[in-house]
N, C-alpha and C. Protein backbone atom coordinates (compact mmCIF):
# COMPACT_ATOMS: atom_id res chain seq x y z
N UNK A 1 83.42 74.40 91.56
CA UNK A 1 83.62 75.82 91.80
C UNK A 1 82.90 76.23 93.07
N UNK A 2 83.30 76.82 94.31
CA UNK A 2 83.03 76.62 95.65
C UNK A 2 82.15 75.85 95.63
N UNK A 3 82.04 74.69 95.58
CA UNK A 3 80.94 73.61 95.84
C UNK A 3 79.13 74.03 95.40
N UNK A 4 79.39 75.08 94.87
CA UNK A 4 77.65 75.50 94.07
C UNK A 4 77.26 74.72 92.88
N UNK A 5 76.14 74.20 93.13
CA UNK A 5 75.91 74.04 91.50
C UNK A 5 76.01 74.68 90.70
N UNK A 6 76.46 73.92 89.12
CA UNK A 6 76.56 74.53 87.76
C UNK A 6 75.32 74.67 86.74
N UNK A 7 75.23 75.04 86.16
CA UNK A 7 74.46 75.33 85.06
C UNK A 7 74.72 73.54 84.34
N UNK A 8 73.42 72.68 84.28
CA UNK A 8 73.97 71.79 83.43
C UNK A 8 72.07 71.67 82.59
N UNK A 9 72.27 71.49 81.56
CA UNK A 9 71.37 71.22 80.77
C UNK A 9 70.43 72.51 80.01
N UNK A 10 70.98 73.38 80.02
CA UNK A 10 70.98 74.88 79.37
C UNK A 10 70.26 74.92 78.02
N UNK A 11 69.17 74.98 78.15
CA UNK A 11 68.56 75.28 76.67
C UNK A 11 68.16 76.17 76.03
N UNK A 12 68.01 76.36 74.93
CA UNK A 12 67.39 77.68 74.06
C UNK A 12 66.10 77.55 74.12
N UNK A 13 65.14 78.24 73.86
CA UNK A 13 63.48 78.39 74.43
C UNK A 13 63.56 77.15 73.20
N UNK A 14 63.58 77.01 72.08
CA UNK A 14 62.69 75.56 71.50
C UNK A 14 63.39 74.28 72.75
N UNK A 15 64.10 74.49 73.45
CA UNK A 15 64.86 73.05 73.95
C UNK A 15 65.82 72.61 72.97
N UNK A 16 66.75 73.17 72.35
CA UNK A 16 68.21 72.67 72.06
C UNK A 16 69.23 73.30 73.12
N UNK A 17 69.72 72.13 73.10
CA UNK A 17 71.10 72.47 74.03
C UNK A 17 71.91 73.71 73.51
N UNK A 18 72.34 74.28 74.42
CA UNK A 18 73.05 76.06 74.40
C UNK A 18 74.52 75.45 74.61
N UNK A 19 75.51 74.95 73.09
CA UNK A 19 77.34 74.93 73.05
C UNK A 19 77.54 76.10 74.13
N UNK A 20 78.30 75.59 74.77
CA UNK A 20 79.43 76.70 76.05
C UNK A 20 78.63 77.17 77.04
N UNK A 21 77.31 76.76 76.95
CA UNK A 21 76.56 77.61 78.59
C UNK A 21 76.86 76.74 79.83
N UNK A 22 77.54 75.62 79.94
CA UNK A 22 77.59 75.18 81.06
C UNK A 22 79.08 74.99 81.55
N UNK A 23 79.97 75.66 80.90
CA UNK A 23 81.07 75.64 80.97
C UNK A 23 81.54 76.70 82.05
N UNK A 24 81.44 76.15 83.22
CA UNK A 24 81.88 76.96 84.41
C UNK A 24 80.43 78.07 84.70
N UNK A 25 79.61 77.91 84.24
CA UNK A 25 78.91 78.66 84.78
C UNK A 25 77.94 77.96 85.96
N UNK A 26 77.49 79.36 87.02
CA UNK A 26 76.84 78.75 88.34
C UNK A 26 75.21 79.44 87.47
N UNK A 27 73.95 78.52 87.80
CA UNK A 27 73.06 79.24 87.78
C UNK A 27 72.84 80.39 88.70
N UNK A 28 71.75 81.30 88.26
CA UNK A 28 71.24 82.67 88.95
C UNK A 28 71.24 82.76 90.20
N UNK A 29 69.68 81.12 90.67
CA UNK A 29 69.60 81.18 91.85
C UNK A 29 70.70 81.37 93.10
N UNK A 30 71.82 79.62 92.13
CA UNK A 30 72.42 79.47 93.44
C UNK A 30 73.90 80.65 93.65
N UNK A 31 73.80 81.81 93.03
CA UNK A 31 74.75 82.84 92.83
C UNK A 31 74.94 82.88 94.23
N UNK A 32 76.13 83.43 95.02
CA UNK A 32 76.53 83.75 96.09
C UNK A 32 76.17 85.45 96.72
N UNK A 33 75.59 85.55 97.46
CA UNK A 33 75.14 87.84 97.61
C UNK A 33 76.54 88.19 97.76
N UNK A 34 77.54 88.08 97.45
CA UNK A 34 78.96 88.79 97.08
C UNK A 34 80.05 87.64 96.68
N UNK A 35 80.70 88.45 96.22
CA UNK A 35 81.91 87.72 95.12
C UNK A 35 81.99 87.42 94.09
N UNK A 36 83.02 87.04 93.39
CA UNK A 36 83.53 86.96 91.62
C UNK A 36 82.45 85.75 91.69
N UNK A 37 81.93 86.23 90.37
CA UNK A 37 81.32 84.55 89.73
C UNK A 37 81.36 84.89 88.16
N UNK A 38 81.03 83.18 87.65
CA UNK A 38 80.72 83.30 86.05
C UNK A 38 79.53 82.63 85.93
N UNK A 39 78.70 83.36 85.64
CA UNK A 39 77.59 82.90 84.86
C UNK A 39 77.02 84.04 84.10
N UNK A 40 75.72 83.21 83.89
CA UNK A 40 75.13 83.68 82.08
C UNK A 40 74.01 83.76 81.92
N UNK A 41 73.41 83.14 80.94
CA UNK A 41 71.76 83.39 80.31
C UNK A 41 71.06 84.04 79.59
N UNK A 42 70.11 84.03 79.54
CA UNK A 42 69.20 84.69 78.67
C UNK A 42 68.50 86.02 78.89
N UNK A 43 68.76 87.42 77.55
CA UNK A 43 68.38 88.95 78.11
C UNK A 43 67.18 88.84 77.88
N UNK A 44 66.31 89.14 79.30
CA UNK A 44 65.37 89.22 78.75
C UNK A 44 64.75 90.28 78.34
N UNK A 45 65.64 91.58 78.81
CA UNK A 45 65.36 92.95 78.39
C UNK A 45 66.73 93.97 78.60
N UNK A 46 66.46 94.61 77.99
CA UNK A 46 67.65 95.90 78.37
C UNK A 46 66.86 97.29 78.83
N UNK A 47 67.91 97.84 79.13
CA UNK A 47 67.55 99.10 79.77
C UNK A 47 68.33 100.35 79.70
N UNK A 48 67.77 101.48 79.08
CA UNK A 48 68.92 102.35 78.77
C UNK A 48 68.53 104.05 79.58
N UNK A 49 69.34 104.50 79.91
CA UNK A 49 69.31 105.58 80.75
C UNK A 49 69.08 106.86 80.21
N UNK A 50 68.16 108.08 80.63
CA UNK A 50 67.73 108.86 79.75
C UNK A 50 68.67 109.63 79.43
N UNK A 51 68.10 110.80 78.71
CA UNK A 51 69.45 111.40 77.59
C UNK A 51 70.04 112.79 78.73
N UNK A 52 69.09 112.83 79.69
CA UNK A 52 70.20 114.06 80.95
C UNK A 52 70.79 113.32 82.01
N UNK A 53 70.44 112.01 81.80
CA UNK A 53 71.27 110.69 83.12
C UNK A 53 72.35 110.06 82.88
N UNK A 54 73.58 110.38 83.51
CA UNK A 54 74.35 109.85 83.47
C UNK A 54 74.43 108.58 82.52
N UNK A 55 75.52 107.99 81.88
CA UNK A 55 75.24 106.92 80.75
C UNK A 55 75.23 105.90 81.89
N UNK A 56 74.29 104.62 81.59
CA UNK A 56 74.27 103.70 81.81
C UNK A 56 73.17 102.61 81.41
N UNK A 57 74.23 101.40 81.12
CA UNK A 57 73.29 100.53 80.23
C UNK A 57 72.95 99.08 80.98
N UNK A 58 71.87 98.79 81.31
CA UNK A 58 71.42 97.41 82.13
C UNK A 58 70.91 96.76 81.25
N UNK A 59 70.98 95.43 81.64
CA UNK A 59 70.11 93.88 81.12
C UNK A 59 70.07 93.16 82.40
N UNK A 60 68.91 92.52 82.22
CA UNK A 60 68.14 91.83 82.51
C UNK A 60 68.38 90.18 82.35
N UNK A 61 69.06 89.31 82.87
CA UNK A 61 69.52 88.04 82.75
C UNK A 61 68.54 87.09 83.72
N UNK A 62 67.96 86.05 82.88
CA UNK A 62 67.48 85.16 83.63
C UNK A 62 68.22 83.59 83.13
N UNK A 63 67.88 82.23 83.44
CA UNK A 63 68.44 81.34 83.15
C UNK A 63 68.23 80.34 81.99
N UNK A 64 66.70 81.11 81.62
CA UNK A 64 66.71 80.66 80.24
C UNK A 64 65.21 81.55 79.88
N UNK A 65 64.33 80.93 78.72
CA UNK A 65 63.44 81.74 78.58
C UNK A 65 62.62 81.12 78.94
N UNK A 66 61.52 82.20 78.76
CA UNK A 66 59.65 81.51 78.61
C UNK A 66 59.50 80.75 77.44
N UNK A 67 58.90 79.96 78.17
CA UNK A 67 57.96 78.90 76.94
C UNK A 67 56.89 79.27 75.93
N UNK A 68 56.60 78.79 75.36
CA UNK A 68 55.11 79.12 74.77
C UNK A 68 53.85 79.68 75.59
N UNK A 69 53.89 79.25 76.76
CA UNK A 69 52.73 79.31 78.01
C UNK A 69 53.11 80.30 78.24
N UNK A 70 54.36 80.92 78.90
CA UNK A 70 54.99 81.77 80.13
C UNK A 70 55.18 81.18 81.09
N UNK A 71 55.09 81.76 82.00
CA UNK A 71 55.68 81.03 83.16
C UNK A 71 54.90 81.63 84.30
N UNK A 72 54.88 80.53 85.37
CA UNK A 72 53.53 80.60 86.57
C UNK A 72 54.48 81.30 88.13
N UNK A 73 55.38 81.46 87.85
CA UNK A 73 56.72 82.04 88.40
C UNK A 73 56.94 82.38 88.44
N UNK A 74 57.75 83.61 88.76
CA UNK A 74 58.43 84.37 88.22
C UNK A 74 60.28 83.65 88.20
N UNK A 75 61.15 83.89 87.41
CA UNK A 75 62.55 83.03 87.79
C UNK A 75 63.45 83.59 88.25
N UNK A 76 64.69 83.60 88.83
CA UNK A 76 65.68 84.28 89.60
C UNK A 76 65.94 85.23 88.35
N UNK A 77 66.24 86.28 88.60
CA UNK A 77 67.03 87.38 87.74
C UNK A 77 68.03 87.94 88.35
N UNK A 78 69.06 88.30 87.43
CA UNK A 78 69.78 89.01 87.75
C UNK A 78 70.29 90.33 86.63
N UNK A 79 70.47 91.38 87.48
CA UNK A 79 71.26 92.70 86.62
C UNK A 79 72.19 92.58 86.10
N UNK A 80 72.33 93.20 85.60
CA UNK A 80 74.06 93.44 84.92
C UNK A 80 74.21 94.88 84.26
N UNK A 81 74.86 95.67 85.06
CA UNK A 81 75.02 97.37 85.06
C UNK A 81 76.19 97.59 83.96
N UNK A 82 76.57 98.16 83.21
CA UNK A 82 77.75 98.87 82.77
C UNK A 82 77.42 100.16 82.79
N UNK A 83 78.20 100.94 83.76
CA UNK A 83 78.41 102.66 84.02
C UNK A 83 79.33 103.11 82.38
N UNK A 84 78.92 104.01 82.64
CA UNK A 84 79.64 105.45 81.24
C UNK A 84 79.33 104.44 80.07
N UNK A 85 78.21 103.95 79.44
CA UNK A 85 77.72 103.03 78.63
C UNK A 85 76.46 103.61 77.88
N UNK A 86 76.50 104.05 76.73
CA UNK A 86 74.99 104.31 76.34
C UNK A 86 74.23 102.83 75.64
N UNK A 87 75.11 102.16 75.19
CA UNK A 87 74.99 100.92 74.56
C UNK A 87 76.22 99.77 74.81
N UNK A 88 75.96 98.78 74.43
CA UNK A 88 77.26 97.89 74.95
C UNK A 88 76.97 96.51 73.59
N UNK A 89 78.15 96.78 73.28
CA UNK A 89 77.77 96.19 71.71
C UNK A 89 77.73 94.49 71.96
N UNK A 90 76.81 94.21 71.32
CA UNK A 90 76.62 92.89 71.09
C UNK A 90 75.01 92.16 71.96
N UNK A 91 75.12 93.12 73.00
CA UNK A 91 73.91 92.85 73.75
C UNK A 91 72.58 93.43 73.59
N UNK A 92 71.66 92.51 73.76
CA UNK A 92 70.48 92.97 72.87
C UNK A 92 69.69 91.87 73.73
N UNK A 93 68.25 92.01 73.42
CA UNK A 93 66.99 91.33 74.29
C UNK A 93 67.28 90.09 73.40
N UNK A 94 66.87 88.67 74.06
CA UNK A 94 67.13 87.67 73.18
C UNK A 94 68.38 86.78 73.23
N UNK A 95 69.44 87.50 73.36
CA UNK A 95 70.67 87.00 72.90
C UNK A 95 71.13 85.84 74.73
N UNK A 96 71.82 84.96 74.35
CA UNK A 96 72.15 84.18 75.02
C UNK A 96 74.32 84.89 75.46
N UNK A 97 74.39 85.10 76.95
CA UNK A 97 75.90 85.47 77.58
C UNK A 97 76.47 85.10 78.36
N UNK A 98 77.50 84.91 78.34
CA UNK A 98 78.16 84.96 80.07
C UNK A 98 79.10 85.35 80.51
N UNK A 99 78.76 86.04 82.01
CA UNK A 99 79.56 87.32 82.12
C UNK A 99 79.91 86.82 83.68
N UNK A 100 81.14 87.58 83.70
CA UNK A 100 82.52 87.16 84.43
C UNK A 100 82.78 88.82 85.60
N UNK A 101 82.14 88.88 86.67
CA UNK A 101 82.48 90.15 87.66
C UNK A 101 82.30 89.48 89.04
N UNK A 102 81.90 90.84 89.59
CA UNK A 102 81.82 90.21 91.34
C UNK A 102 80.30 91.35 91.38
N UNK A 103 79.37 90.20 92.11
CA UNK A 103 78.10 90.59 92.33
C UNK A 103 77.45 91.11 93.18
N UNK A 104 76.82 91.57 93.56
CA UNK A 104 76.51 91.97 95.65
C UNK A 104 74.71 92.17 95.14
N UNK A 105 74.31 92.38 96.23
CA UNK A 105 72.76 92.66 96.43
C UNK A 105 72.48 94.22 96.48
N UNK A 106 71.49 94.68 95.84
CA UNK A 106 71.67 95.96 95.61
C UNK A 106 69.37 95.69 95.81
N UNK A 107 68.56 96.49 96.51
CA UNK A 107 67.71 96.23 97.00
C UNK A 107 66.97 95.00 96.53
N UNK A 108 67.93 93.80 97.08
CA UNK A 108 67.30 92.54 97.07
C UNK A 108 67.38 92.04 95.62
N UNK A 109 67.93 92.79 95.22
CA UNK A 109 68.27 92.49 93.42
C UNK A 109 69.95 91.99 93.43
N UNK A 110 70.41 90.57 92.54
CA UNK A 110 71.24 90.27 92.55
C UNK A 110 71.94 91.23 91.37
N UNK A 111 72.93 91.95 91.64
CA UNK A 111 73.64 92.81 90.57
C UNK A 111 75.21 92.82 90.14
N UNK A 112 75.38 92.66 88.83
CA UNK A 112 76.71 92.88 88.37
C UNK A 112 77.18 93.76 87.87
N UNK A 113 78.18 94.49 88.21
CA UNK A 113 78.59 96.05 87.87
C UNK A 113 79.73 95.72 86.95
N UNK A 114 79.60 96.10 85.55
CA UNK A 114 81.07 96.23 84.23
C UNK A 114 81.77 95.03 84.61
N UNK A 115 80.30 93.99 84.04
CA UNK A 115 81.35 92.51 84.11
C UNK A 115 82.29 92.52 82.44
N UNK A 116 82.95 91.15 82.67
CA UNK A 116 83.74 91.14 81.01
C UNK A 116 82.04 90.08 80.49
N UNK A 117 82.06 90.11 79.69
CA UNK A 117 80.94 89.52 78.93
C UNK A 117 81.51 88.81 78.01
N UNK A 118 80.67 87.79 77.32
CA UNK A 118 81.21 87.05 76.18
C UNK A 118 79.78 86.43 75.50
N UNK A 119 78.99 86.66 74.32
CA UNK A 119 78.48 86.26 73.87
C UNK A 119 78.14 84.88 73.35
N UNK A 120 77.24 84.44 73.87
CA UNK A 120 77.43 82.57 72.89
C UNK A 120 76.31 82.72 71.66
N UNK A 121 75.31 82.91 72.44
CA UNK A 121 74.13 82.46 70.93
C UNK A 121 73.34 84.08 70.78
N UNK A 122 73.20 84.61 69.16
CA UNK A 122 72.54 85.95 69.03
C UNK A 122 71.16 85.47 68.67
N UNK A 123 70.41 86.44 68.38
CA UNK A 123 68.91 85.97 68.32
C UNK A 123 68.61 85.33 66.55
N UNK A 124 69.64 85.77 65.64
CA UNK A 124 69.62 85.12 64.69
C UNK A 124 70.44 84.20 64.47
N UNK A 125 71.01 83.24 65.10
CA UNK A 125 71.95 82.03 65.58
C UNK A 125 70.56 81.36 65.84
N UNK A 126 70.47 81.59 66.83
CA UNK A 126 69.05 80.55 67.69
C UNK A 126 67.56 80.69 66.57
N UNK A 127 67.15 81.51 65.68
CA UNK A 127 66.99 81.38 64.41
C UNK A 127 66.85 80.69 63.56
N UNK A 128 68.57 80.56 63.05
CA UNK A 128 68.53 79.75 61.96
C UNK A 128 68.79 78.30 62.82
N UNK A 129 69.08 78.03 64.03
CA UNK A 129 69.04 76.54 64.51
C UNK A 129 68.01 76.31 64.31
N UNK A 130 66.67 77.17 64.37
CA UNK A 130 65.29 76.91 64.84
C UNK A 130 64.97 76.52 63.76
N UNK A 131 64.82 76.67 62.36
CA UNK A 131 64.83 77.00 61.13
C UNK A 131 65.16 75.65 60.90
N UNK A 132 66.57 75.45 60.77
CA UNK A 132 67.20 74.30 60.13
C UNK A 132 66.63 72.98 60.88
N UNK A 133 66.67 73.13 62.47
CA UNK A 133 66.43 72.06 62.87
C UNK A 133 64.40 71.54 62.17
N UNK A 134 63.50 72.35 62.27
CA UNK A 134 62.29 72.06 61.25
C UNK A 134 62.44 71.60 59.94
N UNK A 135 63.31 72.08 59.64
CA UNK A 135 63.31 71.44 58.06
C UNK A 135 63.70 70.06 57.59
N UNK A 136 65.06 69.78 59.22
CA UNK A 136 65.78 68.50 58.92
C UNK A 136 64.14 68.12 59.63
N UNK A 137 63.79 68.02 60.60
CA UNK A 137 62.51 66.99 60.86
C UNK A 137 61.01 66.80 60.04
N UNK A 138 61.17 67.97 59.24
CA UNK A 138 60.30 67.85 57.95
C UNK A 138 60.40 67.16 57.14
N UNK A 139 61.69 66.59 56.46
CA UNK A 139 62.26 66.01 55.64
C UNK A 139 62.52 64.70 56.02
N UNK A 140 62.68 64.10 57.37
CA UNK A 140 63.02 62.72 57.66
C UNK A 140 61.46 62.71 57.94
N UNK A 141 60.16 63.21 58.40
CA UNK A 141 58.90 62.72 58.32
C UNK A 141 58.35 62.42 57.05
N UNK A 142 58.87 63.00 56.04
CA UNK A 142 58.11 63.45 54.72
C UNK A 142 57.58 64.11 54.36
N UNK A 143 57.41 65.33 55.29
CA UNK A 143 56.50 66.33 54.95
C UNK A 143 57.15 67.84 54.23
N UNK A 144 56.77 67.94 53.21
CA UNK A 144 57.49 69.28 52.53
C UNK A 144 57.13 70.71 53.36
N UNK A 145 58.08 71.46 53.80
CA UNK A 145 57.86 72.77 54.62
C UNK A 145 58.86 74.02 53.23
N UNK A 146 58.20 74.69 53.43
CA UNK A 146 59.24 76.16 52.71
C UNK A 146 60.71 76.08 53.64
């Protein structure tokens, strides 16, 4: 896809592989400052507009999360705007997306204005992986967990 790198090895903060995040998507960094792209990631916050401001609803996309530590870094981010929006269903801090518009630089901030979106992993998906996957490694060590 114009010769940019893709997103390959996409994980959820424990380190399991993220089904469908690398499927055509470009990471943050190597995003292009204008034109259609698809990529995705992780919210790391939302943002909602006050109650005499015009509707509009932002998130906060980076390429995956913080670790246990945090991070000594800060990582590429990018916006993602929807105008006449008080909320935009499905999106929430946490949740794993990827969204499909055309991007430009807006003060040095990479931004996407009313992309189409598509949800892959919600924060209780990545959850119960988290969950299940402890229990199966509890059980092949021997050790009893709740």
């Amino acid at each position: 896809m114009n010769g940019l790198p893709e997103v390959a090895g996409v994980t959820t903060g424990a380190g399991l592989p993220l089904a469908g995040a690398a499927d055509s998507c470009l990471r943050i960094a190597s995003i292009p400052q204008r034109g259609r792209v698809t990529t995705g990631g992780f919210v790391e916050y939302v943002r909602f507009s006050a109650a005499g401001d015009a509707p509009e609803f932002a998130a906060s996309i980076v390429d995956s999360p913080a670790g246990p530590g945090g991070r000594r870094t800060p990582p590429p981010r990018m916006l993602v705007v929807w105008h006449g929006q008080r909320r935009v269903p499905g999106i929430d801090q946490g949740v794993w997306v990827r969204v499909v518009g055309a991007v430009s630089q807006e003060k040095g901030i990479t931004t996407m204005y009313d992309p189409n979106y598509e949800i892959l992993a919600s924060k209780t998906e990545l959850q119960d992986r988290l969950t299940t996957n402890r229990q199966v490694k509890s059980h092949l060590s021997g050790k009893a967990t709740r």
